[in-house]
N, C-alpha and C. Protein backbone atom coordinates (compact mmCIF):
# COMPACT_ATOMS: atom_id res chain seq x y z
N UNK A 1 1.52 -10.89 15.07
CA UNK A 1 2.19 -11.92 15.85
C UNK A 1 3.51 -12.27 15.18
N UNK A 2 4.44 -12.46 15.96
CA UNK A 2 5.51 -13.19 15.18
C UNK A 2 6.18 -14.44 15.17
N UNK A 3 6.35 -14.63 13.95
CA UNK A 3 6.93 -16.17 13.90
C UNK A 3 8.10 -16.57 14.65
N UNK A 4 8.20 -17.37 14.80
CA UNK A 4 9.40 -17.65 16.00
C UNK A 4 10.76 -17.97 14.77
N UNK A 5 10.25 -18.67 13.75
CA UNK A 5 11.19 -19.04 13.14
C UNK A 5 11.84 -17.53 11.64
N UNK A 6 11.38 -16.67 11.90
CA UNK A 6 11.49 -15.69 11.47
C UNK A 6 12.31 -15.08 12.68
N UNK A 7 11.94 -14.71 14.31
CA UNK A 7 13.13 -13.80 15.38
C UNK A 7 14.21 -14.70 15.09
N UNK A 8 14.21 -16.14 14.92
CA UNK A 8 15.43 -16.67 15.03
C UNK A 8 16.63 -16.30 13.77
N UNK A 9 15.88 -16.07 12.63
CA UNK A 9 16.74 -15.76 11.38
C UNK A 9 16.90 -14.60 11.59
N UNK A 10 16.56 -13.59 11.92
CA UNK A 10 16.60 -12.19 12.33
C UNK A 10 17.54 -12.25 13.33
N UNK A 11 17.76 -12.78 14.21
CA UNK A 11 18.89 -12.69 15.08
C UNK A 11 19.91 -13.19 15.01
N UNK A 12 20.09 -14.24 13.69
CA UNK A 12 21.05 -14.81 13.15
C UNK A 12 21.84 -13.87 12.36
N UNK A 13 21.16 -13.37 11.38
CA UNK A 13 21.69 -12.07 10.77
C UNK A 13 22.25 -10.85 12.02
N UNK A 14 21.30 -10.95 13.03
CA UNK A 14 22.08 -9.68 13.14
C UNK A 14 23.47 -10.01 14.41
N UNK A 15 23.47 -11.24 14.51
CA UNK A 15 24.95 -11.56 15.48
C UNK A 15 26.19 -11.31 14.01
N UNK A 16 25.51 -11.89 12.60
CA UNK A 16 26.47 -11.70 11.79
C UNK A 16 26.90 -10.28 11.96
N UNK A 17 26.47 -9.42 11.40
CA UNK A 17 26.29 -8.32 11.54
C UNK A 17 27.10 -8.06 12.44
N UNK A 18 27.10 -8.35 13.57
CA UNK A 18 27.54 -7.74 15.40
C UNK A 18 29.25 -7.48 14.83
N UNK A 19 29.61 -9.16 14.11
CA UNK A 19 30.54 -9.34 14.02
C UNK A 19 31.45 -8.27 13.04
N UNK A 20 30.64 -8.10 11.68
CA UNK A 20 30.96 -7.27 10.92
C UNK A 20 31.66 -6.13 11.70
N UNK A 21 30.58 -5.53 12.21
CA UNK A 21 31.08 -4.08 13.02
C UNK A 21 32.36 -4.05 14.12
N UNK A 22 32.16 -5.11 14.76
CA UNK A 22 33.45 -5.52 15.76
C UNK A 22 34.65 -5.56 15.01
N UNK A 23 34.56 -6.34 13.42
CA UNK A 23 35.87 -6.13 13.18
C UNK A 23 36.21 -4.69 12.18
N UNK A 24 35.20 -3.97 11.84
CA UNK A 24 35.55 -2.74 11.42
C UNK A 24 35.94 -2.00 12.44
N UNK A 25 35.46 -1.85 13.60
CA UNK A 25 35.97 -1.27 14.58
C UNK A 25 37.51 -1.46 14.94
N UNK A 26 37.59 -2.77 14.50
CA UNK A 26 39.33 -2.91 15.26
C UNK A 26 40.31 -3.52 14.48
N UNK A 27 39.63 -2.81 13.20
CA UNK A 27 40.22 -2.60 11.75
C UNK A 27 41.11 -4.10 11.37
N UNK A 28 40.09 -5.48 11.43
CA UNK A 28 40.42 -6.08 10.98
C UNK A 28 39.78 -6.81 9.88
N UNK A 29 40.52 -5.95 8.44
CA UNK A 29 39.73 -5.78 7.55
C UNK A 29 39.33 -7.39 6.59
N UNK A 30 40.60 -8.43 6.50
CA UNK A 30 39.80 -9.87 6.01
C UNK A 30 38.93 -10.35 6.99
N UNK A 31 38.61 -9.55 8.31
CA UNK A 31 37.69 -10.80 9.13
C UNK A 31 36.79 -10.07 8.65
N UNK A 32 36.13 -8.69 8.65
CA UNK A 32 35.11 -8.03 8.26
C UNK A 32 35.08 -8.24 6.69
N UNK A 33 35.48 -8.47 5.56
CA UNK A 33 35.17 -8.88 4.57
C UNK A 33 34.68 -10.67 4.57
N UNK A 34 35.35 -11.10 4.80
CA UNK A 34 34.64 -12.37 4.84
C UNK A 34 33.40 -12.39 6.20
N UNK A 35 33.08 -11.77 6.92
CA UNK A 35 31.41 -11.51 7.65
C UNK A 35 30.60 -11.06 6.87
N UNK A 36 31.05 -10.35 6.23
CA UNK A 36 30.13 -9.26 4.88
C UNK A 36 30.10 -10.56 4.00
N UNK A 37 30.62 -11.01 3.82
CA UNK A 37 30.23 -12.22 2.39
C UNK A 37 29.38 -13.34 3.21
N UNK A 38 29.86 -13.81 4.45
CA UNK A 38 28.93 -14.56 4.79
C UNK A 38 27.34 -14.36 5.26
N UNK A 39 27.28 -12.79 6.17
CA UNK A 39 26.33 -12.50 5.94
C UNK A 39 25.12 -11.63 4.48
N UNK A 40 26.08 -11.64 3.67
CA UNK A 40 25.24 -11.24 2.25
C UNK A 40 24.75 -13.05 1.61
N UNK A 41 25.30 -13.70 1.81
CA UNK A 41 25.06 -14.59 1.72
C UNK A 41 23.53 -15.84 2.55
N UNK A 42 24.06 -15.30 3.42
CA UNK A 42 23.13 -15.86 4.54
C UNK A 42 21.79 -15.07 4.82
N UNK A 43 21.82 -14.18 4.22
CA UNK A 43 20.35 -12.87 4.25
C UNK A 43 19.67 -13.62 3.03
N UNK A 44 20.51 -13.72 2.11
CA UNK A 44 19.71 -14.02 0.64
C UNK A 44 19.21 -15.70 0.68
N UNK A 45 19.70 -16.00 1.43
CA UNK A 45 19.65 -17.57 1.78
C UNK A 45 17.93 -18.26 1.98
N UNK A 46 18.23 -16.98 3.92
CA UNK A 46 16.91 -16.80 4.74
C UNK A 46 15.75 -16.27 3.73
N UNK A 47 15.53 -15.30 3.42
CA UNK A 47 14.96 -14.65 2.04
C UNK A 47 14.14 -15.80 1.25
N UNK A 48 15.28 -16.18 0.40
CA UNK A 48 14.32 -17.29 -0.22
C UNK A 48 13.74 -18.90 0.03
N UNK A 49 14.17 -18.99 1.36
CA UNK A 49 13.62 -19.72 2.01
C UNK A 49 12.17 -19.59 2.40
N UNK A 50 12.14 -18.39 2.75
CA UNK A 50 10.73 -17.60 3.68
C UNK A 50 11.16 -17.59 4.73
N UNK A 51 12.20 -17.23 5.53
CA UNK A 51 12.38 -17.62 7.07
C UNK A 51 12.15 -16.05 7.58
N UNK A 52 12.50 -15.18 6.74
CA UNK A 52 12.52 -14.05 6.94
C UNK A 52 11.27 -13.57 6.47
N UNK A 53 10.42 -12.40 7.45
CA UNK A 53 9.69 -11.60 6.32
C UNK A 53 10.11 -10.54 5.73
N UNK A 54 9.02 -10.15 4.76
CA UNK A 54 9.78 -9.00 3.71
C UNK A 54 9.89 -7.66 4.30
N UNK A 55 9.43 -7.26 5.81
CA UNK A 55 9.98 -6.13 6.32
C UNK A 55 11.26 -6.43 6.74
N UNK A 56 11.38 -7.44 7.33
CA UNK A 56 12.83 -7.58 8.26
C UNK A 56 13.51 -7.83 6.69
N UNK A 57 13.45 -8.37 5.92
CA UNK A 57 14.47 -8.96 5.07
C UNK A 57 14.62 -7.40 4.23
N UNK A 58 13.82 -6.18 4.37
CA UNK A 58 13.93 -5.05 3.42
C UNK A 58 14.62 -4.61 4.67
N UNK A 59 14.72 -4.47 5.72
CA UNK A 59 15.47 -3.35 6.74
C UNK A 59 17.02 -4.02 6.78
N UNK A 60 17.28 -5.28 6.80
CA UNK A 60 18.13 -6.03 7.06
C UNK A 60 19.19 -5.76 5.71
N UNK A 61 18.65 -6.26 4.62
CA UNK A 61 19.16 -5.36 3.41
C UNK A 61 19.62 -3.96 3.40
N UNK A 62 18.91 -3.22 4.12
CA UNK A 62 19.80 -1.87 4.05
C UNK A 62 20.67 -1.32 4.95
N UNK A 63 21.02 -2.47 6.06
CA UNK A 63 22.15 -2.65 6.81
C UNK A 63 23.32 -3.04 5.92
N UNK A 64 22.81 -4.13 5.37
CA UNK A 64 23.55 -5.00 4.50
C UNK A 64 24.57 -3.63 3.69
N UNK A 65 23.27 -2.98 2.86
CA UNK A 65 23.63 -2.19 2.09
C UNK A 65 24.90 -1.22 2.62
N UNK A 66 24.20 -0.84 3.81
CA UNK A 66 25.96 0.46 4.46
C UNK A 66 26.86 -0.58 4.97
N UNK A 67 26.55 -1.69 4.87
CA UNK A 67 28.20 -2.35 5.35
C UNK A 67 28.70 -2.28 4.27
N UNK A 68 28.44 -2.56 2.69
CA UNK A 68 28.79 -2.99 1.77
C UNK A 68 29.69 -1.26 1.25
N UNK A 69 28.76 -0.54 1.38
CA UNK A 69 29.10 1.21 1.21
C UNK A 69 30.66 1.19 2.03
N UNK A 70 29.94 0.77 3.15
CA UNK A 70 31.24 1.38 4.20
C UNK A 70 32.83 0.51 3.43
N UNK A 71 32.48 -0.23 3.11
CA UNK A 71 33.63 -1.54 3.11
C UNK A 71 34.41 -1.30 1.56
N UNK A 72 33.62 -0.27 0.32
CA UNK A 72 34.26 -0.15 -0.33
C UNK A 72 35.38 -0.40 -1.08
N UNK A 73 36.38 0.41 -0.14
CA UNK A 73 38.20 0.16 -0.78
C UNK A 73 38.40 -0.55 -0.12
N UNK A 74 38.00 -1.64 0.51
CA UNK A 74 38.10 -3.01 1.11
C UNK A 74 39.14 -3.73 0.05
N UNK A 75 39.66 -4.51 0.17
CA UNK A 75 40.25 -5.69 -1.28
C UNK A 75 41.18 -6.64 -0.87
N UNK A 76 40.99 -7.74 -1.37
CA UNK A 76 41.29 -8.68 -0.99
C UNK A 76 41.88 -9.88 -1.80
């Protein structure tokens, strides 16, 4: 069964997320660095709260992870 208050953090992350990609796509690289910080931020947040469980918070992390890959020579 799932917690309701777990889809809601799960879908919170992943509108962050949405955003991330929207602005890699249209290569606007301080809005996609600061989404990446807010959502690395906001994953680890949910996490130790418990809002998240530890599957979604392990799959969600390795999104996390290729934004962070992708974003590299990012700098700011």
């Amino acid at each position: 069964m799932f917690n309701s208050k777990s889809k809601k953090a799960k879908k919170e992350i992943e509108e962050i997320f949405n955003d991330i990609q929207i602005n890699l796509e249209n290569n606007y690289k301080d809005l996609a660095i600061g989404a990446r910080k807010k959502a690395a931020a906001r994953l680890e947040e949910l996490n130790t709260s418990g809002e998240l469980s530890d599957k979604d918070y392990k799959k969600l992390k390795i999104k996390m992870d290729d934004f962070t890959k992708r974003m590299e020579g990012y700098h700011h």
